[in-house]
C-alpha atoms as a PDB file:
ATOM      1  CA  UNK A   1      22.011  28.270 197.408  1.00  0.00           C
ATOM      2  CA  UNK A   2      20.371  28.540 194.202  1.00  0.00           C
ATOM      3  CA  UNK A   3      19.553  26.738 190.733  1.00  0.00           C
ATOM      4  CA  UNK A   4      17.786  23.441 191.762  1.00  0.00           C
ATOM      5  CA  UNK A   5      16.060  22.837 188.442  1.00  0.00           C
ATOM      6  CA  UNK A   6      14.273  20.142 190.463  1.00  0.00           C
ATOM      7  CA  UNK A   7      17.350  18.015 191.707  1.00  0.00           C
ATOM      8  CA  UNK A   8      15.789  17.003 194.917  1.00  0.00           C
ATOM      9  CA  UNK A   9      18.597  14.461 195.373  1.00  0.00           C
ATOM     10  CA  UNK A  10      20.791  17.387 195.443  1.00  0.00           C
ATOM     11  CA  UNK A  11      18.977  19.478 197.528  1.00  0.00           C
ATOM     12  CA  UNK A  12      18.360  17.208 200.109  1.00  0.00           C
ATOM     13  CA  UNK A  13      22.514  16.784 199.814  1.00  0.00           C
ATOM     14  CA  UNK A  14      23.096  20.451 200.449  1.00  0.00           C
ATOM     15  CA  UNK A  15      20.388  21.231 203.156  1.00  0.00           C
ATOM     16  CA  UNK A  16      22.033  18.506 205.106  1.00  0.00           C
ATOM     17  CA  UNK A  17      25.513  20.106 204.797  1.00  0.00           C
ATOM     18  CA  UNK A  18      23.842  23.379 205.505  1.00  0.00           C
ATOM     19  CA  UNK A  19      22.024  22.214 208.900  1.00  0.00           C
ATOM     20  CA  UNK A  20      25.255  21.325 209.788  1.00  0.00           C
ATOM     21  CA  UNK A  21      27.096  24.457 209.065  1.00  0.00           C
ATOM     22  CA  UNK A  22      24.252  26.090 211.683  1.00  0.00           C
ATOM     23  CA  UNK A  23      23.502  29.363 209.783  1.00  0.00           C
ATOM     24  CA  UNK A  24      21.129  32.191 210.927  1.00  0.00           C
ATOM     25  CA  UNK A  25      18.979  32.279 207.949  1.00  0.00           C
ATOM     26  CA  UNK A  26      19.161  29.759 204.037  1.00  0.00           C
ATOM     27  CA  UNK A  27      18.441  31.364 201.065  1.00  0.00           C
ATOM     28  CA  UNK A  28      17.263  30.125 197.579  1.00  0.00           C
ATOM     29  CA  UNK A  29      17.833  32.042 194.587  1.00  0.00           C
ATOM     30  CA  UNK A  30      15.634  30.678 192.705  1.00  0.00           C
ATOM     31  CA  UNK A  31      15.024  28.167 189.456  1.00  0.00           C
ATOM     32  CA  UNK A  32      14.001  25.285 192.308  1.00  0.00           C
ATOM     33  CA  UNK A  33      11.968  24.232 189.179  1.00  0.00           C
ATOM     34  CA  UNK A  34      12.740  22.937 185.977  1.00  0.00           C
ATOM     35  CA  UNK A  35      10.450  23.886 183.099  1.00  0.00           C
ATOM     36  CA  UNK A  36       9.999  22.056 180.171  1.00  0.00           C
ATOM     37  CA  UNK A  37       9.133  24.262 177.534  1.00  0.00           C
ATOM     38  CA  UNK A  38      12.045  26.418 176.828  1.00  0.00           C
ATOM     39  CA  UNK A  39      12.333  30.423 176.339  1.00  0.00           C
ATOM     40  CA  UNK A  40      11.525  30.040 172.435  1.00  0.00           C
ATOM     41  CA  UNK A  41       8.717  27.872 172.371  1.00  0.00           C
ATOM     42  CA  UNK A  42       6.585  29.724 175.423  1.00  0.00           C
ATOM     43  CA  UNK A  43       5.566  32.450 173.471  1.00  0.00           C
ATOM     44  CA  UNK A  44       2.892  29.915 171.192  1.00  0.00           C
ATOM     45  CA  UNK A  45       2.694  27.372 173.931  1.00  0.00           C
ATOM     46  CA  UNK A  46      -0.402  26.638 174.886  1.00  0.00           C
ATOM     47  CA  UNK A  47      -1.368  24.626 178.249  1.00  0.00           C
ATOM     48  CA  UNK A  48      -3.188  21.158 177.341  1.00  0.00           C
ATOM     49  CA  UNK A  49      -3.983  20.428 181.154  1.00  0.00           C
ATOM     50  CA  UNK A  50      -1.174  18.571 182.166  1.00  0.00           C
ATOM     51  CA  UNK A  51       1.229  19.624 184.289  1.00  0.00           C
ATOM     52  CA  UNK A  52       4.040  17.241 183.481  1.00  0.00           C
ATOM     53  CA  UNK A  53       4.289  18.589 179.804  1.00  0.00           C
ATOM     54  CA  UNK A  54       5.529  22.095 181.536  1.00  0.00           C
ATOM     55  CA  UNK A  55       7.444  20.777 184.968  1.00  0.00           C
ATOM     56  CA  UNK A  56       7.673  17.721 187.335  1.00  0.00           C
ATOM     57  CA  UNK A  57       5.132  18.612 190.576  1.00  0.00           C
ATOM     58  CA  UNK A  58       7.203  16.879 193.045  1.00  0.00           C
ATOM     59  CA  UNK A  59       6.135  18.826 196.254  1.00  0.00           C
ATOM     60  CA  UNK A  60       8.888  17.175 197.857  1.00  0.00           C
ATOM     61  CA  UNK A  61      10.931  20.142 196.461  1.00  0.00           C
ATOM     62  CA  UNK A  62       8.567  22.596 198.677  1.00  0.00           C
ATOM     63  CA  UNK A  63       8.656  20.364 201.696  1.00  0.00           C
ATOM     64  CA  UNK A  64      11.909  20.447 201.936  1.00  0.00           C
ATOM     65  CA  UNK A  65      12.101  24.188 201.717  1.00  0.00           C
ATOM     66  CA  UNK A  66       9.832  24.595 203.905  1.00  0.00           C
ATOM     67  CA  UNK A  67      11.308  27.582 206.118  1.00  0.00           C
ATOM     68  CA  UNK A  68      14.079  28.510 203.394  1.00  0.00           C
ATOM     69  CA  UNK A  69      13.774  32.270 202.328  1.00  0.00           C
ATOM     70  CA  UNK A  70      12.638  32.228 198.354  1.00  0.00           C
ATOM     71  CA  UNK A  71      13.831  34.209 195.441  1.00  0.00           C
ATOM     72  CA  UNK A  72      12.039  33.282 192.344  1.00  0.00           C
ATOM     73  CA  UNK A  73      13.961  32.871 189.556  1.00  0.00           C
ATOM     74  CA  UNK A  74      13.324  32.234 185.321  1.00  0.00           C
ATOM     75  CA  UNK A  75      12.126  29.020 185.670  1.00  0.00           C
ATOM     76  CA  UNK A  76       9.209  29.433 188.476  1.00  0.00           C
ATOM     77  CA  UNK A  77       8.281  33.353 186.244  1.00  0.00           C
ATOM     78  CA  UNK A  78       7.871  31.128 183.148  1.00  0.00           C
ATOM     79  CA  UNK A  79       5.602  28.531 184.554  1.00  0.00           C
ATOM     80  CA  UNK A  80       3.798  31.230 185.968  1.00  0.00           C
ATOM     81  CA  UNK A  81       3.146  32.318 182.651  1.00  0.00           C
ATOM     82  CA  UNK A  82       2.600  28.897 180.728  1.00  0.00           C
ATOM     83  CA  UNK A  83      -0.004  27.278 183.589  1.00  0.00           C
ATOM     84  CA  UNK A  84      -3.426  28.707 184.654  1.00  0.00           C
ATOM     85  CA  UNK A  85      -3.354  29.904 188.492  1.00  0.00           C
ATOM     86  CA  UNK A  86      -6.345  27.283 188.936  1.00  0.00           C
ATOM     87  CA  UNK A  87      -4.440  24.650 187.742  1.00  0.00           C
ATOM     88  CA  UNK A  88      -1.485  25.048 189.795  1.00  0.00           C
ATOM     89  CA  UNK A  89      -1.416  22.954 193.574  1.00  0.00           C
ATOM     90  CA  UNK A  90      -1.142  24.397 196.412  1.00  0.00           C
ATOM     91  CA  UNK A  91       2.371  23.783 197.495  1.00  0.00           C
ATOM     92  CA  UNK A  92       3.769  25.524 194.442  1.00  0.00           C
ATOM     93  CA  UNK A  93       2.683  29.281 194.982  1.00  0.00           C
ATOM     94  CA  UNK A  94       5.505  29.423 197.741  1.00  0.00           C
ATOM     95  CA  UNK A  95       7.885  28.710 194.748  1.00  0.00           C
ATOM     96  CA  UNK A  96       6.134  30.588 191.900  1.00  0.00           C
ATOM     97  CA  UNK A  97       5.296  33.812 193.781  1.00  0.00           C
ATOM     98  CA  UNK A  98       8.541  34.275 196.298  1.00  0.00           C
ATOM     99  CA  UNK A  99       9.738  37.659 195.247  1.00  0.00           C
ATOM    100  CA  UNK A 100      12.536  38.523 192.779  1.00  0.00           C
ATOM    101  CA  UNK A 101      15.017  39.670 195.379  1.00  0.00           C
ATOM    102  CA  UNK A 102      15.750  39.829 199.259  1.00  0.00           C
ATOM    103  CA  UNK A 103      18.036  42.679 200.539  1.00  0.00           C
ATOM    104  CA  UNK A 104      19.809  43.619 203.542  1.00  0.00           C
ATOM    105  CA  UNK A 105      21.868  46.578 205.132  1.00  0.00           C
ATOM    106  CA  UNK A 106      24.602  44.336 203.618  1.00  0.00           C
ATOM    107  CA  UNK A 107      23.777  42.756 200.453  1.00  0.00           C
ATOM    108  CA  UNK A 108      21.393  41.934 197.683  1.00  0.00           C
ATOM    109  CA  UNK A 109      20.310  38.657 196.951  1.00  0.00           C
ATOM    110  CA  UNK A 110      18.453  37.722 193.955  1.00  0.00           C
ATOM    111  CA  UNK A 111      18.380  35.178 191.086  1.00  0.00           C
ATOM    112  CA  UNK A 112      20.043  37.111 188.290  1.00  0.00           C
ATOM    113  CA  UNK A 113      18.230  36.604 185.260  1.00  0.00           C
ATOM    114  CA  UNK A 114      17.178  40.695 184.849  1.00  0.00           C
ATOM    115  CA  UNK A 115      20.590  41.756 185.772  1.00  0.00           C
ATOM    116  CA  UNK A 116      23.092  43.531 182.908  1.00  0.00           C
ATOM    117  CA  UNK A 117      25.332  40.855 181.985  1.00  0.00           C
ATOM    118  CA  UNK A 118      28.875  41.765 180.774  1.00  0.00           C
ATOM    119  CA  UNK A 119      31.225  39.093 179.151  1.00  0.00           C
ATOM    120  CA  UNK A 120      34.386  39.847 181.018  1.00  0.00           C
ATOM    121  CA  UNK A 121      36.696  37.312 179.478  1.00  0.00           C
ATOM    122  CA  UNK A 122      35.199  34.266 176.939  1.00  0.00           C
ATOM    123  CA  UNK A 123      32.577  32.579 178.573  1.00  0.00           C
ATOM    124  CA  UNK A 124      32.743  33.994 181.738  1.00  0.00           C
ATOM    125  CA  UNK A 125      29.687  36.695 182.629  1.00  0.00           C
ATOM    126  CA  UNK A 126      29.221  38.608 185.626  1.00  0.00           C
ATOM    127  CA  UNK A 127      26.340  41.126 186.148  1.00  0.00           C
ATOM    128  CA  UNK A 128      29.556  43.856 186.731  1.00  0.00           C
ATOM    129  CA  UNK A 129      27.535  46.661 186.018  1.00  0.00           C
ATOM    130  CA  UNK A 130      24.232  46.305 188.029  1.00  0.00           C
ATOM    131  CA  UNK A 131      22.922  48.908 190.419  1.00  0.00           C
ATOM    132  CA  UNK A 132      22.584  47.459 194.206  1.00  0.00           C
ATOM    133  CA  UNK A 133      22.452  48.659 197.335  1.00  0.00           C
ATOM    134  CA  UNK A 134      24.951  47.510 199.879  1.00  0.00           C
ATOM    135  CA  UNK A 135      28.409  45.842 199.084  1.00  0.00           C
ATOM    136  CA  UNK A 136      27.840  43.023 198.036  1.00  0.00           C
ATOM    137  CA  UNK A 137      25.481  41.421 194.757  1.00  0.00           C
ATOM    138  CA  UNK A 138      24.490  38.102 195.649  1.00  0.00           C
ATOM    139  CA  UNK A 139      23.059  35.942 192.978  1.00  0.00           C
ATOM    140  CA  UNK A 140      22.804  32.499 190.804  1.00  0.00           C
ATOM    141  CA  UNK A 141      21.279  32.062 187.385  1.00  0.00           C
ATOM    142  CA  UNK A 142      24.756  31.356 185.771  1.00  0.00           C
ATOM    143  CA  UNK A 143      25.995  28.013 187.185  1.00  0.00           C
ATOM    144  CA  UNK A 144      29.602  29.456 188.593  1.00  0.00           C
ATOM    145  CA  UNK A 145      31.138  29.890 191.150  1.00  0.00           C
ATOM    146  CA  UNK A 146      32.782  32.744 191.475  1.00  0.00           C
ATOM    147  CA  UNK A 147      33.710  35.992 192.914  1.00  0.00           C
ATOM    148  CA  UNK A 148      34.405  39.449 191.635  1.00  0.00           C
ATOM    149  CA  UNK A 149      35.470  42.849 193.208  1.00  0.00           C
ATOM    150  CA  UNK A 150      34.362  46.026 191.322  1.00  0.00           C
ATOM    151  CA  UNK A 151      36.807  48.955 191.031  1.00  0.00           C
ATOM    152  CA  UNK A 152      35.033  52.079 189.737  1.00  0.00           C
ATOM    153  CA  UNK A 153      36.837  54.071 186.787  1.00  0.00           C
ATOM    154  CA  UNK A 154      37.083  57.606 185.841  1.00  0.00           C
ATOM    155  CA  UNK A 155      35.438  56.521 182.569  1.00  0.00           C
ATOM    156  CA  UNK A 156      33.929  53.821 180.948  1.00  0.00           C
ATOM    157  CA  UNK A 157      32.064  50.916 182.560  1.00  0.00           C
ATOM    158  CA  UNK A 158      33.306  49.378 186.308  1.00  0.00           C
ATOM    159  CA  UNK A 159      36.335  47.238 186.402  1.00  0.00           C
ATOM    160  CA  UNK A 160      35.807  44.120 187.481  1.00  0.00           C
ATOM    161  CA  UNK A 161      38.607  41.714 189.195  1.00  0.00           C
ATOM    162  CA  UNK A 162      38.211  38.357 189.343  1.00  0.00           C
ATOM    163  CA  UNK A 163      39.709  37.017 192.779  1.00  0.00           C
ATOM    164  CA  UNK A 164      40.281  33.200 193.289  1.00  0.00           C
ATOM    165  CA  UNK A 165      37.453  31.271 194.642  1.00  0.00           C
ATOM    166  CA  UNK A 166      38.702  28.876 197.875  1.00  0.00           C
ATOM    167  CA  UNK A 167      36.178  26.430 198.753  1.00  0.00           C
ATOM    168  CA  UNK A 168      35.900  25.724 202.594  1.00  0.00           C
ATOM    169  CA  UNK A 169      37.872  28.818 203.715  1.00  0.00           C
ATOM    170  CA  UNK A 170      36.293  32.063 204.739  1.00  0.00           C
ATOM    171  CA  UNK A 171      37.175  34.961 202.089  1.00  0.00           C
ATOM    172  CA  UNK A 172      37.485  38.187 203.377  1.00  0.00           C
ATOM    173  CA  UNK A 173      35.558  41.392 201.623  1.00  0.00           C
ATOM    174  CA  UNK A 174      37.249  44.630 202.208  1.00  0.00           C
ATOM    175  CA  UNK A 175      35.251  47.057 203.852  1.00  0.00           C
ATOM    176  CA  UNK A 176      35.683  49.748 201.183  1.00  0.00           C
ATOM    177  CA  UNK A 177      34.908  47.188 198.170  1.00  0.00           C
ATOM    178  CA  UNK A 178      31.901  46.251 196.326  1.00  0.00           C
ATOM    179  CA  UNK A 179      31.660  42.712 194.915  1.00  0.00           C
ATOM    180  CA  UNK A 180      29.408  40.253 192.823  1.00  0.00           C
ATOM    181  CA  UNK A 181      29.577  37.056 194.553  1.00  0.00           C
ATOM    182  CA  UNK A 182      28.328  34.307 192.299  1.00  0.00           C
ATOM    183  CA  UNK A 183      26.708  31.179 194.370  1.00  0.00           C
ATOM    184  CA  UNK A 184      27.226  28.511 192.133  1.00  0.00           C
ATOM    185  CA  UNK A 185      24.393  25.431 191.602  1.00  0.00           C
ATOM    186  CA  UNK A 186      22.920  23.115 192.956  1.00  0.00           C
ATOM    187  CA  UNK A 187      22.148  21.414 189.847  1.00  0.00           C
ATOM    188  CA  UNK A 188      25.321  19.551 187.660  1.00  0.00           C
ATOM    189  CA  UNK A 189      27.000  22.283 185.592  1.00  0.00           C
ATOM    190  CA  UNK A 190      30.227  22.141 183.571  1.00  0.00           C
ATOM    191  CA  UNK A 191      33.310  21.403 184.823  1.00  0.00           C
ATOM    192  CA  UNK A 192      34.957  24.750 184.402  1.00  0.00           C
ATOM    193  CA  UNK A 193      32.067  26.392 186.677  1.00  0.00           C
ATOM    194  CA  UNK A 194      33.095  24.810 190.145  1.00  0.00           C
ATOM    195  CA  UNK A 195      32.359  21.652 191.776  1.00  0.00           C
ATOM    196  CA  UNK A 196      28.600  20.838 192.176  1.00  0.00           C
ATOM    197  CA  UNK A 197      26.854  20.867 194.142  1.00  0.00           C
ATOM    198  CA  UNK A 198      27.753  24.074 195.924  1.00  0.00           C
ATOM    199  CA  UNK A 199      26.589  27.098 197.638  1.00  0.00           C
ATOM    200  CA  UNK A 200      28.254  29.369 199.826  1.00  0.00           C
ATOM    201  CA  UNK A 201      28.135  31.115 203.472  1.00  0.00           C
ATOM    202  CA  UNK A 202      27.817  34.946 203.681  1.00  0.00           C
ATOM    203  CA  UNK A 203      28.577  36.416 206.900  1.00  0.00           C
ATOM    204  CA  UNK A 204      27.565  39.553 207.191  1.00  0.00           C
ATOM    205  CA  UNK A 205      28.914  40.363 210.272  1.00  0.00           C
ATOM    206  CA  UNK A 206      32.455  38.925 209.445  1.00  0.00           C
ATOM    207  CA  UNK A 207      31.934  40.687 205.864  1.00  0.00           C
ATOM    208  CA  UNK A 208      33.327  37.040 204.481  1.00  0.00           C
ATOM    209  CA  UNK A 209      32.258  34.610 202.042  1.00  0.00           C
ATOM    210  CA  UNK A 210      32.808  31.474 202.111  1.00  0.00           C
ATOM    211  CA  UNK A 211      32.223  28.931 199.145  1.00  0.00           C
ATOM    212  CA  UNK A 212      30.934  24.829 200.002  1.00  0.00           C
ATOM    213  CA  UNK A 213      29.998  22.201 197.633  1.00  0.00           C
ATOM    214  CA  UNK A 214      29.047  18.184 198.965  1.00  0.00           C
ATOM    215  CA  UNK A 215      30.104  15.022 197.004  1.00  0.00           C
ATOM    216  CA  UNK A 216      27.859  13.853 194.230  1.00  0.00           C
ATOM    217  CA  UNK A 217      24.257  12.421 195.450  1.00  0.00           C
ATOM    218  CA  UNK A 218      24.819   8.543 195.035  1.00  0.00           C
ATOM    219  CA  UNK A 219      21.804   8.332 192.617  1.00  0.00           C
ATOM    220  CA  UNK A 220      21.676  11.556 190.311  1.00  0.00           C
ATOM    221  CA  UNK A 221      18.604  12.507 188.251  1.00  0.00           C
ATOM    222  CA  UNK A 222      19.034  11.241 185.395  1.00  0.00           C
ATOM    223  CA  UNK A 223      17.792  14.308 183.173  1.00  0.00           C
ATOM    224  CA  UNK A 224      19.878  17.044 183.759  1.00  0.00           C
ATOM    225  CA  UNK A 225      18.532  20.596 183.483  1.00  0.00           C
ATOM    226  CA  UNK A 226      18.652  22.185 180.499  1.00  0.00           C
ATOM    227  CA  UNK A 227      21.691  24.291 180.040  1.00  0.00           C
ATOM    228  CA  UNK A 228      21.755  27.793 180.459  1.00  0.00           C
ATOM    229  CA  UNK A 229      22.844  30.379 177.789  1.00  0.00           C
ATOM    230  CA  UNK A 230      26.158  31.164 177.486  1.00  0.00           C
ATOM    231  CA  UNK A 231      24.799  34.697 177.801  1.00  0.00           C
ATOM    232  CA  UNK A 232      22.640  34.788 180.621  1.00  0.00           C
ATOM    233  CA  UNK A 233      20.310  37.091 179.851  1.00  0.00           C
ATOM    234  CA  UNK A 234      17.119  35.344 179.799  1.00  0.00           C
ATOM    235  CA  UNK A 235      13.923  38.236 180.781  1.00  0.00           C
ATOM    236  CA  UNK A 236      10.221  37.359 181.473  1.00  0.00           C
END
């Protein structure tokens, strides 16, 4: 799972679903927090002391990832950077210093926002020509779900096919492919990006993927997290 932006309704939502689904291991990719000050205005920013003008502490978030592999993601790297390490409590390093990726034998799982974006078709982005170990690229940062396979070319950049995402059913991944598999949020995103909230089931054993998403908390946040970039290509 992945892209929070501090939606604890949410993720309370999808950690229920999850405990459910009895998996070996949960990830989160990362953005679990939502900062205020956006991208442009960090560079003169300047922390007055209070912690709400750059995120809401709700260490609810941590407590109820307590146990849940972290991936940090743009949101936790630029609150790093905005607040003073003394200032920050306790129950946020977890968040703000989780590692930018996790790898396996079988994939790599990370946040996204470093990756090389490529705008396949209008509006639609996939990090098609990133170099990862493994076969597949697991990752977040653009509020979609969706899946790609990667065909290699003589010349010129990878190909990259865009196979139909089935929610609830196991997809298989060929054992001579290489695919991005694109988690989906937590958080509300547009319509066109997949139901929300989602995240998806990758069975490394089974080499499948399969894609989930819950009904609607009954009392959303009422500020949505600020949208991301068409082009997802926000670096710290």
């Amino acid at each position: 799972m992945t892209d929070v932006h501090g939606d604890t309704a949410r993720l309370r939502a999808v950690l229920g679903a999850i405990r459910e689904q009895r998996v070996d291991r949960v990830i989160c990719l990362g953005d679990v927090l939502e900062c205020r000050v956006g991208k442009r205005e960090a560079a003169g920013y300047t922390f007055g002391g209070r912690l709400t003008d750059v995120f809401d502490p709700d260490p609810e978030l941590a407590r109820l990832l307590d146990g849940v592999r972290l991936v940090r993601g743009n949101q936790e790297e630029r609150i790093r950077a905005l607040v003073p390490e003394a200032a920050l409590p306790g129950w946020t390093r977890p968040l703000l210093h989780a590692p930018r990726e996790h790898r396996t034998g079988f994939a790599l799982y990370c946040h996204g926002h470093p990756l090389p974006w490529r705008e396949l078709e209008p509006g639609l982005w996939c990090p098609a020509d990133a170099d990862f170990p493994g076969r597949a690229l697991v990752h977040g940062h653009h509020h979609r779900s969706a899946l790609y396979r990667l065909w290699p070319t003589r010349t010129g950049p990878v190909r990259a096919e865009r196979l139909p995402v089935r929610f609830g059913t196991p997809i298989p991944l060929a054992p001579d492919g290489r695919y991005v598999v694109n988690v989906g949020s937590v958080a509300p995103c547009a319509p066109d990006r997949g139901p929300s909230p989602a995240w998806a089931v990758v069975d490394e054993a089974a080499s499948t993927v399969t894609y989930h998403h819950a009904p609607h908390p009954t009392a959303p946040r009422p500020l949505d997290p600020r949208p991301t970039d068409p082009r997802p290509t926000e670096k710290q």
